[in-house]
N, C-alpha and C. Protein backbone atom coordinates (compact mmCIF):
# COMPACT_ATOMS: atom_id res chain seq x y z
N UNK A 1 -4.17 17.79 17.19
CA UNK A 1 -3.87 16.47 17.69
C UNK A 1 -2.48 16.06 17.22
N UNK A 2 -1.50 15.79 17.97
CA UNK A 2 -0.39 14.93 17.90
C UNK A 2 -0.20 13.74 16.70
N UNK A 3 0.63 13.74 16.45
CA UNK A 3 0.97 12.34 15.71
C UNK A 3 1.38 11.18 16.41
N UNK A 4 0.92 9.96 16.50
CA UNK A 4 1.24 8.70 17.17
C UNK A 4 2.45 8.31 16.48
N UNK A 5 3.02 7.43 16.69
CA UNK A 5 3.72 6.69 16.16
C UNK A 5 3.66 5.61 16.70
N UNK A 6 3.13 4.69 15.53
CA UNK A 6 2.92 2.87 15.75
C UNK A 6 4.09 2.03 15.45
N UNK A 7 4.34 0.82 15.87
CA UNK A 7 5.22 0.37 15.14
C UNK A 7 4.79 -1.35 16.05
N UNK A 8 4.33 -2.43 15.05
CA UNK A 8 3.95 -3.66 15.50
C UNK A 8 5.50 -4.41 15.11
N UNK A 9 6.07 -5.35 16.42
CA UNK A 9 6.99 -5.99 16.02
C UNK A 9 6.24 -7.65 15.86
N UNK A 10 6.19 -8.34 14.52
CA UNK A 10 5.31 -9.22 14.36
C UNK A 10 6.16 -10.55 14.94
N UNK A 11 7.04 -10.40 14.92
CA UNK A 11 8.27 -11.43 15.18
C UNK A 11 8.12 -11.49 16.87
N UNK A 12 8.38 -10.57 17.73
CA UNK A 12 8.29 -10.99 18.74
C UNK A 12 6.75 -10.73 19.66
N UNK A 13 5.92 -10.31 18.55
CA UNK A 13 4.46 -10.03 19.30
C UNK A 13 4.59 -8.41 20.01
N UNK A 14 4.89 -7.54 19.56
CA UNK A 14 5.01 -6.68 20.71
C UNK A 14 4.23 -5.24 19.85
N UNK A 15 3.54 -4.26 19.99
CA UNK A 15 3.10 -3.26 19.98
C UNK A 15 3.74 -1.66 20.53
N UNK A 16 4.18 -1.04 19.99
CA UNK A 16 4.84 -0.09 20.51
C UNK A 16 3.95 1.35 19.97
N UNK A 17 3.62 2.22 20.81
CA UNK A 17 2.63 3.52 20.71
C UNK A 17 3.83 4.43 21.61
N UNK A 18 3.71 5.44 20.93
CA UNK A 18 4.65 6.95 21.27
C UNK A 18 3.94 8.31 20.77
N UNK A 19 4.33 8.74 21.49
CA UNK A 19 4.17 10.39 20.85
C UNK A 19 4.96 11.04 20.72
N UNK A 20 6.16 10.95 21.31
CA UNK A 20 7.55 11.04 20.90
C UNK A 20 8.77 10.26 20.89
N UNK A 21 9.32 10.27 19.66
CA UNK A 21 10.08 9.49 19.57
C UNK A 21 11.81 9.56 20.01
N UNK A 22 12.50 8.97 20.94
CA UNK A 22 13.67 8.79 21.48
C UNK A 22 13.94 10.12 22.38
N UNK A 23 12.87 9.52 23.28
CA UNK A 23 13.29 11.33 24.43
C UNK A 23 12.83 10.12 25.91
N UNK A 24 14.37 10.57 26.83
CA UNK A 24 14.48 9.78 27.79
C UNK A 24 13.27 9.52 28.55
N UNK A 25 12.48 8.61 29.66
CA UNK A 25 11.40 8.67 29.99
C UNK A 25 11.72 7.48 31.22
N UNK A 26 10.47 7.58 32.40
CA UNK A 26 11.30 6.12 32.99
C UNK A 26 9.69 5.64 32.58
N UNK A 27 9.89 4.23 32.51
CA UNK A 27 8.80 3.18 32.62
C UNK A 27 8.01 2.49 33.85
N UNK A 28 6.76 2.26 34.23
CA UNK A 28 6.49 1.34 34.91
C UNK A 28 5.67 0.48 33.94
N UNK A 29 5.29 -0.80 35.18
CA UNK A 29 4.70 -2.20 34.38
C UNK A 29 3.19 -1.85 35.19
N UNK A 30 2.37 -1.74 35.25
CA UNK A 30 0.95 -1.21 36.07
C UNK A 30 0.67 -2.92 36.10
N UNK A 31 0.48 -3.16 34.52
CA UNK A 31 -0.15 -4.57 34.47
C UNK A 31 0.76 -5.38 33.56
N UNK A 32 1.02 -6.61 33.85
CA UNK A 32 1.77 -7.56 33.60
C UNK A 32 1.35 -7.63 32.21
N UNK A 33 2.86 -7.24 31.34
CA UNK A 33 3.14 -7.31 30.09
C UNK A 33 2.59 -5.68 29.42
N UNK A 34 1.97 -4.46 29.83
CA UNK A 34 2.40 -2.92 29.22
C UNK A 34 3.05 -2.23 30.70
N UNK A 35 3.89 -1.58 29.61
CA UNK A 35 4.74 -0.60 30.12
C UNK A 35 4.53 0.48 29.67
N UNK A 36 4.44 1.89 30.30
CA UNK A 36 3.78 2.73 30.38
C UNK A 36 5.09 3.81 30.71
N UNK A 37 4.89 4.14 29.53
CA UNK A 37 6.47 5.58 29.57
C UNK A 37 5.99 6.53 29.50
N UNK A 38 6.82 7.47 30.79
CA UNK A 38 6.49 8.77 31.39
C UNK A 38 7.84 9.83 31.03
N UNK A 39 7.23 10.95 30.28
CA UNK A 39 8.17 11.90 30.60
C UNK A 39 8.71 12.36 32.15
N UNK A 40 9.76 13.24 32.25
CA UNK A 40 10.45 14.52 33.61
C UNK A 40 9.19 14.86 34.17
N UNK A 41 8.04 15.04 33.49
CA UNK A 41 6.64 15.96 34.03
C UNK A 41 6.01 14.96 34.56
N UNK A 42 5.53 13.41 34.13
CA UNK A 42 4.90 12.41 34.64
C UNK A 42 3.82 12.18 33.51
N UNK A 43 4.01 12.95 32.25
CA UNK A 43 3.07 12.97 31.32
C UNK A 43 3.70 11.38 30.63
N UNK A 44 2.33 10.77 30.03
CA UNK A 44 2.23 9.55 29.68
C UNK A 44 2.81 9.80 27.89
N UNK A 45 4.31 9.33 27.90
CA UNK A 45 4.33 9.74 26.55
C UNK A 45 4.81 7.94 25.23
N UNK A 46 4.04 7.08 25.90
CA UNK A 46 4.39 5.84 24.89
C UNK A 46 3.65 4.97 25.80
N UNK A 47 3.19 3.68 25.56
CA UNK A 47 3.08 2.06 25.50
C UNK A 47 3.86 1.40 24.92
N UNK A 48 3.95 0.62 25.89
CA UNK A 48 4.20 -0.89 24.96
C UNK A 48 3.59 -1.92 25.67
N UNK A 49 3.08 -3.11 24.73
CA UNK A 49 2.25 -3.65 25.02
C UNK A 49 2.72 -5.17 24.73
N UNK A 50 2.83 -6.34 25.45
CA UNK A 50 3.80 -7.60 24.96
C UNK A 50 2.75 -8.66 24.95
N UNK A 51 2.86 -9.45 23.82
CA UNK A 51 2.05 -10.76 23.84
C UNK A 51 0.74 -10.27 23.02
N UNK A 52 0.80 -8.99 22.20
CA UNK A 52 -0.56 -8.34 21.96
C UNK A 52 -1.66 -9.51 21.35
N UNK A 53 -1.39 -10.36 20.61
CA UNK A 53 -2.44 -11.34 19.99
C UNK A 53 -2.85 -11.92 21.35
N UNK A 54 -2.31 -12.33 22.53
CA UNK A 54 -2.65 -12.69 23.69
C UNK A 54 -3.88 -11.87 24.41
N UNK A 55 -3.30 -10.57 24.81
CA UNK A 55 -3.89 -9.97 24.87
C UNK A 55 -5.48 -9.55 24.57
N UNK A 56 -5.20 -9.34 22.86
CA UNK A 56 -7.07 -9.39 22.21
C UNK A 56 -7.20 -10.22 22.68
N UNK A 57 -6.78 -11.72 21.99
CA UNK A 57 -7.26 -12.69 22.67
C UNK A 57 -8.98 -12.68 24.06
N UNK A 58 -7.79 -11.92 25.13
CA UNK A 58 -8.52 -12.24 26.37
C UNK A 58 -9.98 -11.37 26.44
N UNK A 59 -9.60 -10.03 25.68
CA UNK A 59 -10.77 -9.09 25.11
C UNK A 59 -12.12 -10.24 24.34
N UNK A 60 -11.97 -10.68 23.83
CA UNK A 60 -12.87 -11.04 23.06
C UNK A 60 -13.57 -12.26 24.34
């Protein structure tokens, strides 16, 4: 299994998940507020996730 790499920005609310770190990728938005980064292949290689306390929030 891979290593994740987490990194919570508490200041602006934001959640960031990778599996690799600083390798070009393009993004789409599927659902308003994550972005979903794709390697050259279309492999899913990061999230990011905005407003995350919002977010749970709506979970619960």
């Amino acid at each position: 299994m891979r290593k994740r790499l987490t990194n919570y920005d508490e200041k602006y609310d934001i959640l960031y998940i990778s599996k690799i770190k600083n390798k070009p990728c393009i993004s789409s938005e599927p659902i308003d507020g994550v972005l979903i980064r794709r390697d050259e292949r279309g492999m899913i290689i990061g999230i990011t996730i905005f407003d995350v306390k919002k977010a749970i929030n709506i979970l619960k």
